[in-house]
PDB file of N, CA and C in Angstrom:
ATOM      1  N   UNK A   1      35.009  11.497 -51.684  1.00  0.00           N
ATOM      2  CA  UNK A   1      34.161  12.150 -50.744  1.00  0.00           C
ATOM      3  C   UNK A   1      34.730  11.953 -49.348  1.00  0.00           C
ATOM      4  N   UNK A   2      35.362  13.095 -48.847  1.00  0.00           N
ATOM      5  CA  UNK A   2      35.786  13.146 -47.682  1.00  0.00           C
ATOM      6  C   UNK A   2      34.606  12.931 -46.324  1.00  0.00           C
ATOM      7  N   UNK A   3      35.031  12.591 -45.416  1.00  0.00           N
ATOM      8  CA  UNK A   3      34.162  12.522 -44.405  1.00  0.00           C
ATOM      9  C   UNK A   3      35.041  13.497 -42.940  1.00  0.00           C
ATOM     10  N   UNK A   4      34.380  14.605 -42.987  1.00  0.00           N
ATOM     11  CA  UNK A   4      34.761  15.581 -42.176  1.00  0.00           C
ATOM     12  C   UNK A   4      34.381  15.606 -40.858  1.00  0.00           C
ATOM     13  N   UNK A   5      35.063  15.775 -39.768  1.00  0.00           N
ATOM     14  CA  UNK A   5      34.807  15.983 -38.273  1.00  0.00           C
ATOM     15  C   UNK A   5      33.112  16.401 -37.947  1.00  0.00           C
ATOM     16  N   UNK A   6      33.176  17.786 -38.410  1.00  0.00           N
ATOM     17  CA  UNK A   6      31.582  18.342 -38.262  1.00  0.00           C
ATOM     18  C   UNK A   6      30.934  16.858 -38.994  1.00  0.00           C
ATOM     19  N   UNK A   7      30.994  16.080 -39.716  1.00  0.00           N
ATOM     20  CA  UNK A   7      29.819  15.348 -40.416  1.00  0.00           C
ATOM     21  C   UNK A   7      29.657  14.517 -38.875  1.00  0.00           C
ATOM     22  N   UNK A   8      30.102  13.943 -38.609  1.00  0.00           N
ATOM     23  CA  UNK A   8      30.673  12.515 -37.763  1.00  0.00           C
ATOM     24  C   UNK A   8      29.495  13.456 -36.194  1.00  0.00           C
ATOM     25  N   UNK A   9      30.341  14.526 -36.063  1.00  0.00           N
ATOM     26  CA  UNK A   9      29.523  14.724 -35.087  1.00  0.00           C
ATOM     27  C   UNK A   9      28.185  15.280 -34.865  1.00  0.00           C
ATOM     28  N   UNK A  10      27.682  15.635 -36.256  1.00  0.00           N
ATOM     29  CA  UNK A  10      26.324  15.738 -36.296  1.00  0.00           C
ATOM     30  C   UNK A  10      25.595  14.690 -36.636  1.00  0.00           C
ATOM     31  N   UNK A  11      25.799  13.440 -36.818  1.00  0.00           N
ATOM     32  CA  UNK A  11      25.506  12.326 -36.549  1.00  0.00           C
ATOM     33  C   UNK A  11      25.393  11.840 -35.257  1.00  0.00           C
ATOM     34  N   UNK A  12      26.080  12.206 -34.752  1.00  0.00           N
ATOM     35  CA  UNK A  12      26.079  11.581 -33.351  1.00  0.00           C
ATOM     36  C   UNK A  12      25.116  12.411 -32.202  1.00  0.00           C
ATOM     37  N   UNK A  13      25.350  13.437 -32.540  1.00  0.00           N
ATOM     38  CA  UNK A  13      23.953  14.184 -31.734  1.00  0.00           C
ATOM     39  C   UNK A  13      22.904  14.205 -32.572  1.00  0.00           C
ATOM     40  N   UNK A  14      22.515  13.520 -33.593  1.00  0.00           N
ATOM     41  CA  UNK A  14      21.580  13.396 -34.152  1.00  0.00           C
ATOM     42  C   UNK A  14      20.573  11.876 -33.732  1.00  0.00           C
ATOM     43  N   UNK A  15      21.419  10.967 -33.819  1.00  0.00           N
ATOM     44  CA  UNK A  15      21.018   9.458 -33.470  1.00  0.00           C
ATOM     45  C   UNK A  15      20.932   9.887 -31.713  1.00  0.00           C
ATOM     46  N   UNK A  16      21.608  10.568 -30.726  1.00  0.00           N
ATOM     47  CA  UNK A  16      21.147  10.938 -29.074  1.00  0.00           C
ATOM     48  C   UNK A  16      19.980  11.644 -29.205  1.00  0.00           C
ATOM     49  N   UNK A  17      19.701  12.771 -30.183  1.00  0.00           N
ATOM     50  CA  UNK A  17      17.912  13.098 -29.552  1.00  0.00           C
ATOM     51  C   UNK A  17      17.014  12.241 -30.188  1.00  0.00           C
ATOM     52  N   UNK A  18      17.318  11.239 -31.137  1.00  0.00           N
ATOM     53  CA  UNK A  18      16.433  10.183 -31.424  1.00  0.00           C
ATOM     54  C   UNK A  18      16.088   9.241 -30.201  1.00  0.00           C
ATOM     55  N   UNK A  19      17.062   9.040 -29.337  1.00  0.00           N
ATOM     56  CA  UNK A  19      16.913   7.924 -28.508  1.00  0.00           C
ATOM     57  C   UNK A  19      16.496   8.748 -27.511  1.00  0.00           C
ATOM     58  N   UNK A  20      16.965   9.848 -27.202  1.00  0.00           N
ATOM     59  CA  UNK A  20      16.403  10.679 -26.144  1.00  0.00           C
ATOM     60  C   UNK A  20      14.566  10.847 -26.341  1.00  0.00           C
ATOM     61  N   UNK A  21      14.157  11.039 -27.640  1.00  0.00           N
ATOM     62  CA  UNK A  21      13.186  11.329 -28.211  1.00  0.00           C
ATOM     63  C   UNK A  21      12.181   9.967 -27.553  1.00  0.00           C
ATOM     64  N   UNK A  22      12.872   9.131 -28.370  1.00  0.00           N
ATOM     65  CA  UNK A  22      12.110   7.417 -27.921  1.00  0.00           C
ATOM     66  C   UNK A  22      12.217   7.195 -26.237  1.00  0.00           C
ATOM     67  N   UNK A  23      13.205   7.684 -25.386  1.00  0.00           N
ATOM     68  CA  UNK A  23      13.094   7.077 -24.427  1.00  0.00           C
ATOM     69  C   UNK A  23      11.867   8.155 -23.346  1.00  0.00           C
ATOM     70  N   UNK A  24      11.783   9.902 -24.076  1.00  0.00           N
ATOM     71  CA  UNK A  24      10.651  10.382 -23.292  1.00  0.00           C
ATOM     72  C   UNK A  24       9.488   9.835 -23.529  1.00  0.00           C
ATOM     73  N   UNK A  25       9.467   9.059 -24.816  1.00  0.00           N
ATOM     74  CA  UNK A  25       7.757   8.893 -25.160  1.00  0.00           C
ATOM     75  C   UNK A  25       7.635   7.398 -24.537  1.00  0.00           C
ATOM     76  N   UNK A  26       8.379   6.654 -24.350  1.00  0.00           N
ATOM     77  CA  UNK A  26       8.301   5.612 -23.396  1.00  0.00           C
ATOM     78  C   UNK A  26       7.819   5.560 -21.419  1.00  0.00           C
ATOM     79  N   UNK A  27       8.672   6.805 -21.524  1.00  0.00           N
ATOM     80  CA  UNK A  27       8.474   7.266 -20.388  1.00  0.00           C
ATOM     81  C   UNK A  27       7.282   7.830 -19.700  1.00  0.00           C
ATOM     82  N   UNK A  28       6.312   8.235 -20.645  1.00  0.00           N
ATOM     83  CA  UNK A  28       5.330   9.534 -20.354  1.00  0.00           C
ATOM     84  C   UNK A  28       4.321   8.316 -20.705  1.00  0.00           C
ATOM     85  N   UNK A  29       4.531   7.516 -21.481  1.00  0.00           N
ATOM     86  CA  UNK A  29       3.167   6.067 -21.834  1.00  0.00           C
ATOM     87  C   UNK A  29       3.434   5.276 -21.113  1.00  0.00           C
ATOM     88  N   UNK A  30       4.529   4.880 -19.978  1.00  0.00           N
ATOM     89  CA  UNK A  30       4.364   4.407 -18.917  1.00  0.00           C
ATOM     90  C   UNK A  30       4.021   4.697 -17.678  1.00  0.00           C
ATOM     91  N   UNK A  31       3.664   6.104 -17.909  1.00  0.00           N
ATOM     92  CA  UNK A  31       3.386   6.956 -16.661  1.00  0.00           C
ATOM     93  C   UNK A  31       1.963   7.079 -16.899  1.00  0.00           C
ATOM     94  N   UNK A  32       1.693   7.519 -18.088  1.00  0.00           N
ATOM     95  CA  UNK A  32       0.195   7.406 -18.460  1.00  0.00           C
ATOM     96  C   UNK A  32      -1.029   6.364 -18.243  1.00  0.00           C
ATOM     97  N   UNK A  33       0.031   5.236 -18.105  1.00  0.00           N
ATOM     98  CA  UNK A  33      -1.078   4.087 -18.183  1.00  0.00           C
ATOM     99  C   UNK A  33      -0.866   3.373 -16.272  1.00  0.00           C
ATOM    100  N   UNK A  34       0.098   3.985 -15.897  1.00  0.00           N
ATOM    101  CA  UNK A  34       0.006   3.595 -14.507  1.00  0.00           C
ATOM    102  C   UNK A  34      -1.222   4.475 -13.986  1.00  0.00           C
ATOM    103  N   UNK A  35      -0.893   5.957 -14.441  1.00  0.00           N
ATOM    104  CA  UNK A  35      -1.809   6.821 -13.688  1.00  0.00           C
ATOM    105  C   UNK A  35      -3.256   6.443 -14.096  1.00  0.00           C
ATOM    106  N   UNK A  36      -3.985   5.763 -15.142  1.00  0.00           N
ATOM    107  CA  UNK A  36      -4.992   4.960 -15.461  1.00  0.00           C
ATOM    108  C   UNK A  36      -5.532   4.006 -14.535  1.00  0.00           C
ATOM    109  N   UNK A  37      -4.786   2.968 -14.466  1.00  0.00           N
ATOM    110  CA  UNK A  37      -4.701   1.676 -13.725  1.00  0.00           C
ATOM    111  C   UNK A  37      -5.021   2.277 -12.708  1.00  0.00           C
ATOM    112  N   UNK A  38      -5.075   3.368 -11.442  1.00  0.00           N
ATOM    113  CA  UNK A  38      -5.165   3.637 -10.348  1.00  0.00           C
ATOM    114  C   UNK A  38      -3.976   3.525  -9.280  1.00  0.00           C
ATOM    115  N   UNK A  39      -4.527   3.877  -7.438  1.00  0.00           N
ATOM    116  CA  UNK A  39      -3.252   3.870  -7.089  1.00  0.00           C
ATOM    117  C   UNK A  39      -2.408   1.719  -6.753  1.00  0.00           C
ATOM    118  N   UNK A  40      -3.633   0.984  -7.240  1.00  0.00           N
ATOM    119  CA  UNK A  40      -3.523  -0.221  -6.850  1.00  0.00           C
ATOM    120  C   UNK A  40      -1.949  -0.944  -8.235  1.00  0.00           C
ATOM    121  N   UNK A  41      -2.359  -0.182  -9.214  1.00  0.00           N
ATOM    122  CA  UNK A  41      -0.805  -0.343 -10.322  1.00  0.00           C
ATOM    123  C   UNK A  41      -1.551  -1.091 -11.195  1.00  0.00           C
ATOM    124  N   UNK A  42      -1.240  -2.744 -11.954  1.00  0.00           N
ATOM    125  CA  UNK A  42      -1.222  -3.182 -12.646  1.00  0.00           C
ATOM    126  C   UNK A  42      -2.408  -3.813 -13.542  1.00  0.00           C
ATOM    127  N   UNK A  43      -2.817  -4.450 -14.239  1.00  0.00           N
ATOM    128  CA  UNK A  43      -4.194  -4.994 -14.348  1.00  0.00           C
ATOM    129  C   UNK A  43      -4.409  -6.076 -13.620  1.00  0.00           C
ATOM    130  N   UNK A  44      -3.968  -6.669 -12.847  1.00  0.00           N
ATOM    131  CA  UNK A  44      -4.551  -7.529 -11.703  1.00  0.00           C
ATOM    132  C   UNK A  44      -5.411  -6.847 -10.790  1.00  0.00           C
ATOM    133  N   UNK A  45      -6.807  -7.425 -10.469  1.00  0.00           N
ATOM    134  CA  UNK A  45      -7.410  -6.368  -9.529  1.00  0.00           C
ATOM    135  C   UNK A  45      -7.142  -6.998  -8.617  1.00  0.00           C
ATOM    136  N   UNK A  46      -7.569  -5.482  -7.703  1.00  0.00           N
ATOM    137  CA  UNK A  46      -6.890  -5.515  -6.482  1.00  0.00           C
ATOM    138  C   UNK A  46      -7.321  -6.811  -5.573  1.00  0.00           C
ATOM    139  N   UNK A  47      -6.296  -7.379  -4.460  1.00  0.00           N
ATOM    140  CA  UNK A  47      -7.016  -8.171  -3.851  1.00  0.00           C
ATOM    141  C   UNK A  47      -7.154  -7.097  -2.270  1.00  0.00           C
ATOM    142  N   UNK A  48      -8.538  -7.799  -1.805  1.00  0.00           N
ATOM    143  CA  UNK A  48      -8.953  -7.341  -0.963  1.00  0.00           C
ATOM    144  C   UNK A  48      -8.245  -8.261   0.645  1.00  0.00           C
ATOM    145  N   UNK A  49      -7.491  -7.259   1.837  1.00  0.00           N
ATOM    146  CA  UNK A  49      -7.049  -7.993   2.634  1.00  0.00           C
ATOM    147  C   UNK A  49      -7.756  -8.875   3.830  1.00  0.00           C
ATOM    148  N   UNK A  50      -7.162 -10.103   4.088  1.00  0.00           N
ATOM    149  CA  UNK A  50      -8.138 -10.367   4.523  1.00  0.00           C
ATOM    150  C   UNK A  50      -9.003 -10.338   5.918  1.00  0.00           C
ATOM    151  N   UNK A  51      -9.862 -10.696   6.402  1.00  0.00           N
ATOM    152  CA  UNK A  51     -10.124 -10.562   7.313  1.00  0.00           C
ATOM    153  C   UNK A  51      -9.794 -10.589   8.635  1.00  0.00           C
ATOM    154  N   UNK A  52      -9.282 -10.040   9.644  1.00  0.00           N
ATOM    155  CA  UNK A  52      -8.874 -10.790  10.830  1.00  0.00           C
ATOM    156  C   UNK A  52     -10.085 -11.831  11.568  1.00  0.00           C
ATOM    157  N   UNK A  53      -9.998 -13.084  12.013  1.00  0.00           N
ATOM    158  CA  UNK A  53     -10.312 -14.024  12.908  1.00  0.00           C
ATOM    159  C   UNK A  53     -10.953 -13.182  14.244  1.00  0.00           C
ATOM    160  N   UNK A  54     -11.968 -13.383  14.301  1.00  0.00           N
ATOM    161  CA  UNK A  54     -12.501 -12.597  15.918  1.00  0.00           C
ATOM    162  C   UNK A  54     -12.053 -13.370  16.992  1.00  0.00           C
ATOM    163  N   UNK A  55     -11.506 -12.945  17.926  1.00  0.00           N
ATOM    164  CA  UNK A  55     -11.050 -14.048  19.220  1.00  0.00           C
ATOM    165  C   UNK A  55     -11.954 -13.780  20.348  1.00  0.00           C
ATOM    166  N   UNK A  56     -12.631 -15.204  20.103  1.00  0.00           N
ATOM    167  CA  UNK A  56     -13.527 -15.436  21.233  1.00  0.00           C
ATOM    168  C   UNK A  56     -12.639 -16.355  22.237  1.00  0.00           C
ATOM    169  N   UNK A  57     -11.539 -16.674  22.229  1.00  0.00           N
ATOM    170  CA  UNK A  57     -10.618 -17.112  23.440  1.00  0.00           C
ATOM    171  C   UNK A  57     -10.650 -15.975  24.689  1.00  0.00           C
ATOM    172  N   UNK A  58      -9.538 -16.466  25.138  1.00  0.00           N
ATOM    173  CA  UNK A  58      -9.075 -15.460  26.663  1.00  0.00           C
ATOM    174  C   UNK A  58      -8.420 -14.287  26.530  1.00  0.00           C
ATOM    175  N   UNK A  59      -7.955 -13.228  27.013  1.00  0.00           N
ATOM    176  CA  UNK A  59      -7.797 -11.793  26.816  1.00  0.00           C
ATOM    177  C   UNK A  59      -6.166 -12.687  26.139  1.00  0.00           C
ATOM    178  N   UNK A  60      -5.479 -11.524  25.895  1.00  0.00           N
ATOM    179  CA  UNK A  60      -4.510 -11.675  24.898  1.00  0.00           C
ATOM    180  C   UNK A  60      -2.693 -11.643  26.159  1.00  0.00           C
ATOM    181  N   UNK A  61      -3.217 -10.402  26.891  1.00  0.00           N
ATOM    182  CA  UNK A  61      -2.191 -10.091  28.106  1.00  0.00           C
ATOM    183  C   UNK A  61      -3.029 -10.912  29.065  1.00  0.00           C
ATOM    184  N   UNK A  62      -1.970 -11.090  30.421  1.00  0.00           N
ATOM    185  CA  UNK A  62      -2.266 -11.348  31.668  1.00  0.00           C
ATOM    186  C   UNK A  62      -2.964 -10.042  32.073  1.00  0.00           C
ATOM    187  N   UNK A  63      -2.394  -9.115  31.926  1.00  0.00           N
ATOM    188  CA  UNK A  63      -2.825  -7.810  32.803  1.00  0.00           C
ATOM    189  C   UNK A  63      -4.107  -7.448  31.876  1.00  0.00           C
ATOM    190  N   UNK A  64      -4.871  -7.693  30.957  1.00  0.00           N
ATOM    191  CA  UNK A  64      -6.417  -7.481  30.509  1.00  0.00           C
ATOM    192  C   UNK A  64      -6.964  -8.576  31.235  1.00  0.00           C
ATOM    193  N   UNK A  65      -6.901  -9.233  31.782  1.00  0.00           N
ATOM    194  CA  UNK A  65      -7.775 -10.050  32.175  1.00  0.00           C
ATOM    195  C   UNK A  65      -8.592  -9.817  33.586  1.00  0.00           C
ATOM    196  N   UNK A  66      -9.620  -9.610  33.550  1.00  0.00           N
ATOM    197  CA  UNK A  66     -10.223  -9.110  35.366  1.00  0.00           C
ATOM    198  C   UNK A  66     -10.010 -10.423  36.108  1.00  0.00           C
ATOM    199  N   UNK A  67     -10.249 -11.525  35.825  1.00  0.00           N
ATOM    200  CA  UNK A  67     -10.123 -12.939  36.562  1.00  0.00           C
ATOM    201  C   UNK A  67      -8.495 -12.929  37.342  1.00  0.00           C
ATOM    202  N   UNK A  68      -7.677 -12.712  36.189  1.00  0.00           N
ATOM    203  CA  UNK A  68      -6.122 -13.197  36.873  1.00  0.00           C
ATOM    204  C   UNK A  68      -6.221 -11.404  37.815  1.00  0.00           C
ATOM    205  N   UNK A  69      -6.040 -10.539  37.464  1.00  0.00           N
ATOM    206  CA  UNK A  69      -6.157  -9.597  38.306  1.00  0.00           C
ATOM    207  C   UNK A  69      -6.535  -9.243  39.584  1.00  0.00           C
ATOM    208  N   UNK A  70      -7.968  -9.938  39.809  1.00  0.00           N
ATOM    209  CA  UNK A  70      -8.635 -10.761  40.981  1.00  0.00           C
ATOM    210  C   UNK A  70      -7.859 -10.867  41.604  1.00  0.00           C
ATOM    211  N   UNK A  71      -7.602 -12.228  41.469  1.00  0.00           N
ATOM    212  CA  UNK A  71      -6.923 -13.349  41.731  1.00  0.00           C
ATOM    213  C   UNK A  71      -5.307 -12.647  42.365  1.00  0.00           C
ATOM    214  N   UNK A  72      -4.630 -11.789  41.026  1.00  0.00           N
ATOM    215  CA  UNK A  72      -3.351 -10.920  41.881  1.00  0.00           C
ATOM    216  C   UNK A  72      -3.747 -10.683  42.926  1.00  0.00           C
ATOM    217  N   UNK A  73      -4.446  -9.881  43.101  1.00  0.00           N
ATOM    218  CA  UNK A  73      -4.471  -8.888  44.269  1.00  0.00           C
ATOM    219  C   UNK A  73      -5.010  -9.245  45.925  1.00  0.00           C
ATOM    220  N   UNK A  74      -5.962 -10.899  45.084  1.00  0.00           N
ATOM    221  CA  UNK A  74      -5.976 -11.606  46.520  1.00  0.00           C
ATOM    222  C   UNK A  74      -5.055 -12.248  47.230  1.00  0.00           C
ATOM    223  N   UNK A  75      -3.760 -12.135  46.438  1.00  0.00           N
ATOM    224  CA  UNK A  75      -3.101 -13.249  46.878  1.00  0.00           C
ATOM    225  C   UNK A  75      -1.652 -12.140  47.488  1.00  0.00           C
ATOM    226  N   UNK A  76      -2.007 -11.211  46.884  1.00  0.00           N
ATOM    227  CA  UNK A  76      -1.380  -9.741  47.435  1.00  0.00           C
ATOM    228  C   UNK A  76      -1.544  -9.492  48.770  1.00  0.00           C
ATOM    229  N   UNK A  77      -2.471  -9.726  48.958  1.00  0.00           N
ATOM    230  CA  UNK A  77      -2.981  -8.849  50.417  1.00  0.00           C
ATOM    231  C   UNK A  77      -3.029 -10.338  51.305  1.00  0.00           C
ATOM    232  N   UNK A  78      -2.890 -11.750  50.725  1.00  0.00           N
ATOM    233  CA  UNK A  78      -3.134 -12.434  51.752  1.00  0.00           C
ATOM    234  C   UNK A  78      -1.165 -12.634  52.178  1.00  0.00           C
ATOM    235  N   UNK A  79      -0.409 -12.547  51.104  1.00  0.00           N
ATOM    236  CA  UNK A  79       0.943 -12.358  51.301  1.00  0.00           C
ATOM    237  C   UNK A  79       1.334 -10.969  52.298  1.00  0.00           C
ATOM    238  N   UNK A  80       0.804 -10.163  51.955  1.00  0.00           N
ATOM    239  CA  UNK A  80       0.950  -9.043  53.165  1.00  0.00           C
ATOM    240  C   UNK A  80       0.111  -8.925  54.462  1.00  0.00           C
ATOM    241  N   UNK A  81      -0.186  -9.996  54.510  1.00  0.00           N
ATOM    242  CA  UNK A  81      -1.222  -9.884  55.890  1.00  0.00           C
ATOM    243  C   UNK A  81      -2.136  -9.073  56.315  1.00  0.00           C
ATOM    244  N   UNK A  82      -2.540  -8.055  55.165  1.00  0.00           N
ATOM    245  CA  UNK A  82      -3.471  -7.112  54.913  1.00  0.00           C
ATOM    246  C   UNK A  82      -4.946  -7.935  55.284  1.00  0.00           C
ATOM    247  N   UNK A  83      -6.005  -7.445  56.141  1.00  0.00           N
ATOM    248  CA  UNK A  83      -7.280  -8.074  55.840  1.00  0.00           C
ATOM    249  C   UNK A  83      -8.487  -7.743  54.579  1.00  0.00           C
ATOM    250  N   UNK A  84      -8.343  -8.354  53.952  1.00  0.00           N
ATOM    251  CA  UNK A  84      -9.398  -8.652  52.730  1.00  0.00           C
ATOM    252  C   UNK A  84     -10.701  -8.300  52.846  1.00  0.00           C
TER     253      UNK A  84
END
C-alpha cells in the first residue's frame, strides 16, 4: 500500500481545520463569557475606588489663598510707596 502525495496532503489540511475549528470555538467562549462578566472582566467583583480624604487644611496653592494674597499686595504697595 503505497502512500501517495494527494494522501499526505489531505491529511494535513485536514488535522489545520481541526485546530482551526478548536481554536474558533475557544475563541468565541472566551469572548462569550467576558461579554457576561461585564465591562469590569473577571469574577472578582469589582472593587469600588476609594474615597478621596476631604482637606480641611490650608488652600493647596499660594495664589488660592485670600490671606497670603492680602498680605501680597500689602506689602506691594508698601514697597512701591503707593498709599494704602
Amino acid at each position: 500500500m503505497a502512500v501517495g502525495l494527494d494522501s499526505v496532503e489531505g491529511e494535513i489540511v485536514m488535522a489545520f481545520l481541526v485546530v482551526l475549528v478548536l481554536v474558533v470555538a475557544v475563541t468565541v467562549l472566551v469572548m462569550r463569557s467576558s461579554a457576561q462578566s461585564g465591562p469590569g472582566g473577571g469574577g472578582r467583583p469589582a472593587m469600588r475606588p476609594r474615597p478621596r480624604p476631604t482637606r480641611s487644611g490650608p488652600p493647596l496653592a499660594p495664589d488660592d489663598d485670600p490671606e497670603f494674597l492680602r498680605e501680597l499686595e500689602r506689602r506691594t504697595r508698601r514697597d512701591d510707596g503707593s498709599p494704602a
